[in-house]
C-alpha atoms as a PDB file:
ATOM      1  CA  UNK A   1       0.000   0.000   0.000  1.00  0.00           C
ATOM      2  CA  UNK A   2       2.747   2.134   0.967  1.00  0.00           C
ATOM      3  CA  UNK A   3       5.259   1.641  -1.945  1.00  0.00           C
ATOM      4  CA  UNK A   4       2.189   2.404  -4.166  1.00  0.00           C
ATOM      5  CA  UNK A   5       1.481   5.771  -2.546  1.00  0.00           C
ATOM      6  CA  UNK A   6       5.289   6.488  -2.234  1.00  0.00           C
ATOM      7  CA  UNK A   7       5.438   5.660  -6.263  1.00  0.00           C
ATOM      8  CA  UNK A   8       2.613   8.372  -6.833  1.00  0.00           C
ATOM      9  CA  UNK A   9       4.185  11.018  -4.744  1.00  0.00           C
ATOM     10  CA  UNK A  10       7.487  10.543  -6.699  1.00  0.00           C
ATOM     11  CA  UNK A  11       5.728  10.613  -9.651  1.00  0.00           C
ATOM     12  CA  UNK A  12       3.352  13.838  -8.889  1.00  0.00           C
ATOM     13  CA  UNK A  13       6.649  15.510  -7.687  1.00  0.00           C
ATOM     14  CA  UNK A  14       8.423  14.553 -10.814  1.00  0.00           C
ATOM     15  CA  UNK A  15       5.555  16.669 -12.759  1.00  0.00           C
ATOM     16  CA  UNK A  16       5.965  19.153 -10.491  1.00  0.00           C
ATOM     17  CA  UNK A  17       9.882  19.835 -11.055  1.00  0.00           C
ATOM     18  CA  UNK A  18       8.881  19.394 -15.097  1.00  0.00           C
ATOM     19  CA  UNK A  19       6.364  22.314 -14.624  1.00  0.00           C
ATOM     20  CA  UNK A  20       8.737  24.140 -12.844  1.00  0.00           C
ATOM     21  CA  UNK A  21      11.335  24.070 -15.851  1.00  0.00           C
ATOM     22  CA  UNK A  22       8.669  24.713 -18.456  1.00  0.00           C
ATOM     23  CA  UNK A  23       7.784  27.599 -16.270  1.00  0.00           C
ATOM     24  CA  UNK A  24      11.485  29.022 -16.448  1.00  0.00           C
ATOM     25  CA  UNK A  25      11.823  28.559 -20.009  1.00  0.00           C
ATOM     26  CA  UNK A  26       8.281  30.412 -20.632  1.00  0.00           C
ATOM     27  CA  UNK A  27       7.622  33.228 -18.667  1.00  0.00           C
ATOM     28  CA  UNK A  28       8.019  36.756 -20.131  1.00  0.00           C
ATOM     29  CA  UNK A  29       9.551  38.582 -16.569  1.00  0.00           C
ATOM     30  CA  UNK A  30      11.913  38.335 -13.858  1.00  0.00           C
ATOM     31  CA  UNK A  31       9.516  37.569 -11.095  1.00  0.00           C
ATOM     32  CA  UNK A  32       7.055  35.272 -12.933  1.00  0.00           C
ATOM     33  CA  UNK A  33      10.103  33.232 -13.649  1.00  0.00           C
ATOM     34  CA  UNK A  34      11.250  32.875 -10.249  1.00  0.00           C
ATOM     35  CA  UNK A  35       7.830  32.106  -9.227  1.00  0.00           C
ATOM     36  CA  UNK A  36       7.700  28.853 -11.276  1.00  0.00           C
ATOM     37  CA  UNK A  37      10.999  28.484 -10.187  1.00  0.00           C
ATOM     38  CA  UNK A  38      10.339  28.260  -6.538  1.00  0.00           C
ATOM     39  CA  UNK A  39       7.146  27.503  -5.911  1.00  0.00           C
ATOM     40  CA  UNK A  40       6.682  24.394  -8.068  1.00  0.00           C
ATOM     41  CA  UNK A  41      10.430  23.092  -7.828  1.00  0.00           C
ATOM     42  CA  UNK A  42       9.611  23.240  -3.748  1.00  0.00           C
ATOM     43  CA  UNK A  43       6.749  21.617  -4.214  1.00  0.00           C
ATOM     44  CA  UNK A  44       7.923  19.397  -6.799  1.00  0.00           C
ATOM     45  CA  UNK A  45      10.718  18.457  -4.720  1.00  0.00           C
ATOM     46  CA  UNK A  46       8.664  17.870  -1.024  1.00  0.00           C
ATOM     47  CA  UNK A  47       6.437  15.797  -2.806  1.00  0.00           C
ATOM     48  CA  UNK A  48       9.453  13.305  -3.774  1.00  0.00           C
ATOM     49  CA  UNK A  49      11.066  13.512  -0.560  1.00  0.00           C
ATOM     50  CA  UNK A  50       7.475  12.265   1.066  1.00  0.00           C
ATOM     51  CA  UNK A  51       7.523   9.393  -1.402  1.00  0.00           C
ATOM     52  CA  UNK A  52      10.813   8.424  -0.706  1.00  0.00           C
ATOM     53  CA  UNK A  53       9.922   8.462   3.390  1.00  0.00           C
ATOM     54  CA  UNK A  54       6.802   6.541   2.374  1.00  0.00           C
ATOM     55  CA  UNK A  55       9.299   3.711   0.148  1.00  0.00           C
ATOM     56  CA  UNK A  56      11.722   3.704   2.885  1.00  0.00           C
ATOM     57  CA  UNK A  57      10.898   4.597   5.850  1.00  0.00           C
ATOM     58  CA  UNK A  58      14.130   3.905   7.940  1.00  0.00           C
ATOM     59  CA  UNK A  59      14.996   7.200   6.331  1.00  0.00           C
ATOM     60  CA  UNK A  60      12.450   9.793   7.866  1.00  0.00           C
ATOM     61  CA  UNK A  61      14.666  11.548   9.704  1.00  0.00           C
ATOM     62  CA  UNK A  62      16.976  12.313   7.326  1.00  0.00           C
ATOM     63  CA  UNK A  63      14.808  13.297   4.617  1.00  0.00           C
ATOM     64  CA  UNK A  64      12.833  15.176   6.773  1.00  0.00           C
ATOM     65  CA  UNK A  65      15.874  17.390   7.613  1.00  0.00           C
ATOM     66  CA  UNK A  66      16.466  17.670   3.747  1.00  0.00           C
ATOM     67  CA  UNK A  67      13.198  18.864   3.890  1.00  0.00           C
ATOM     68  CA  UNK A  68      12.750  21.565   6.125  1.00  0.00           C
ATOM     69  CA  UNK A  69      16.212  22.596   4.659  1.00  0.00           C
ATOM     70  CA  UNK A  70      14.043  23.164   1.140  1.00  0.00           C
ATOM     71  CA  UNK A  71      11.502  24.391   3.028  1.00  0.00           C
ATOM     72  CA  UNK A  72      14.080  27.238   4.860  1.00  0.00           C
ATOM     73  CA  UNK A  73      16.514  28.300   1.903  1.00  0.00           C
ATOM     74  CA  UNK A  74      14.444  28.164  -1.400  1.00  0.00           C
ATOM     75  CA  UNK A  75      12.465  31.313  -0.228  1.00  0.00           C
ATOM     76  CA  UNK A  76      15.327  32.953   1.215  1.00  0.00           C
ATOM     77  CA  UNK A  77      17.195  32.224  -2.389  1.00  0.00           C
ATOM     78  CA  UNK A  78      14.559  33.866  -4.260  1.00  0.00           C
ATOM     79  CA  UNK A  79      13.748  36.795  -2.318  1.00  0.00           C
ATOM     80  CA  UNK A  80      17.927  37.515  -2.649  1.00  0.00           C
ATOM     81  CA  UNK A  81      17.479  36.781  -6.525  1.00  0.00           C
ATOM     82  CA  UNK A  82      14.976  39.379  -7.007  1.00  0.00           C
ATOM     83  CA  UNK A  83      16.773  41.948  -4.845  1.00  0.00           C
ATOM     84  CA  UNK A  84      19.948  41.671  -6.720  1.00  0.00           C
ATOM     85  CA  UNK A  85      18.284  41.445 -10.069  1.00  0.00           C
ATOM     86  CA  UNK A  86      16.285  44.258  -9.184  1.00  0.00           C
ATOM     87  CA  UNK A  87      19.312  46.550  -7.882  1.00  0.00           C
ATOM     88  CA  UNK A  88      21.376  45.225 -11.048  1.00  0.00           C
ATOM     89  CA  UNK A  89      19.002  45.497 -13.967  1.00  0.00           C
ATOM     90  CA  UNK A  90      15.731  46.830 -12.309  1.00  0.00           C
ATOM     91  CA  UNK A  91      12.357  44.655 -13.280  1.00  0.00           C
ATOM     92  CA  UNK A  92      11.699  43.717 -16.935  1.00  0.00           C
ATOM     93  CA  UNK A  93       7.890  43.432 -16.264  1.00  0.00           C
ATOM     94  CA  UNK A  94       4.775  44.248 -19.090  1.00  0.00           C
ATOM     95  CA  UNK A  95       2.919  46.828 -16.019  1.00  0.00           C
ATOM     96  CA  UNK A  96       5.767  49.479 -16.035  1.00  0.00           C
ATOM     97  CA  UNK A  97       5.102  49.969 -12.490  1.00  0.00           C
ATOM     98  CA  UNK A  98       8.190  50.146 -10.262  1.00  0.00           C
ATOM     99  CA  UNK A  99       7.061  50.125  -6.729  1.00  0.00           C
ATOM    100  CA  UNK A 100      10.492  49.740  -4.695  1.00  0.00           C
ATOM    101  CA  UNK A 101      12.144  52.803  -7.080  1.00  0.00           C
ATOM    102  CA  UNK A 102      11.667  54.886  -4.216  1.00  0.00           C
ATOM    103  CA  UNK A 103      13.048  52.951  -1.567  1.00  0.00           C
ATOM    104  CA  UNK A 104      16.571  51.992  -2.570  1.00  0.00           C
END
């Protein structure tokens, strides 16, 4: 039952990380890119660690710590992304609106 479950979850995550690279390739700006990049690699990427604590479970601890560690840094990454792409190039986005101009 288990190793079924854990074989789905690997394979939903799997879609999930292909998303997420279809998403970079696509997206017309700077921040919708590192949306797909983050949000649906992290996701992408949970959802395989789960299966692989559901195929194996002497491993939970482990992977859980992997996990949290995605969890912790993949925000963090982006938000320092978009801060130096914004103080290096500014945004490249369709609105024209440049809300953080101001505040540098």
């Amino acid at each position: 039952m288990f190793d079924a479950l854990g074989f789905l979850m690997i394979f939903l995550g799997t879609v999930f990380l292909i998303i997420s690279a279809i998403g970079l390739l696509r997206m017309p700006d700077t921040l919708t890119r590192m949306h797909a990049g983050t949000k649906a690699s992290t996701l992408g990427s949970l959802l395989v660690i789960v299966g692989a604590i559901l195929l194996e479970p002497s491993l939970w601890f482990k992977l859980s710590l992997l996990a949290l560690f995605i969890l912790l840094t993949n925000p963090l990454s982006s938000s320092i992304l978009a801060r130096s792409t914004y103080l290096k190039h500014g945004f490249f986005n369709k609105s024209g609106m440049d809300d953080l101009k101001d505040k540098q």
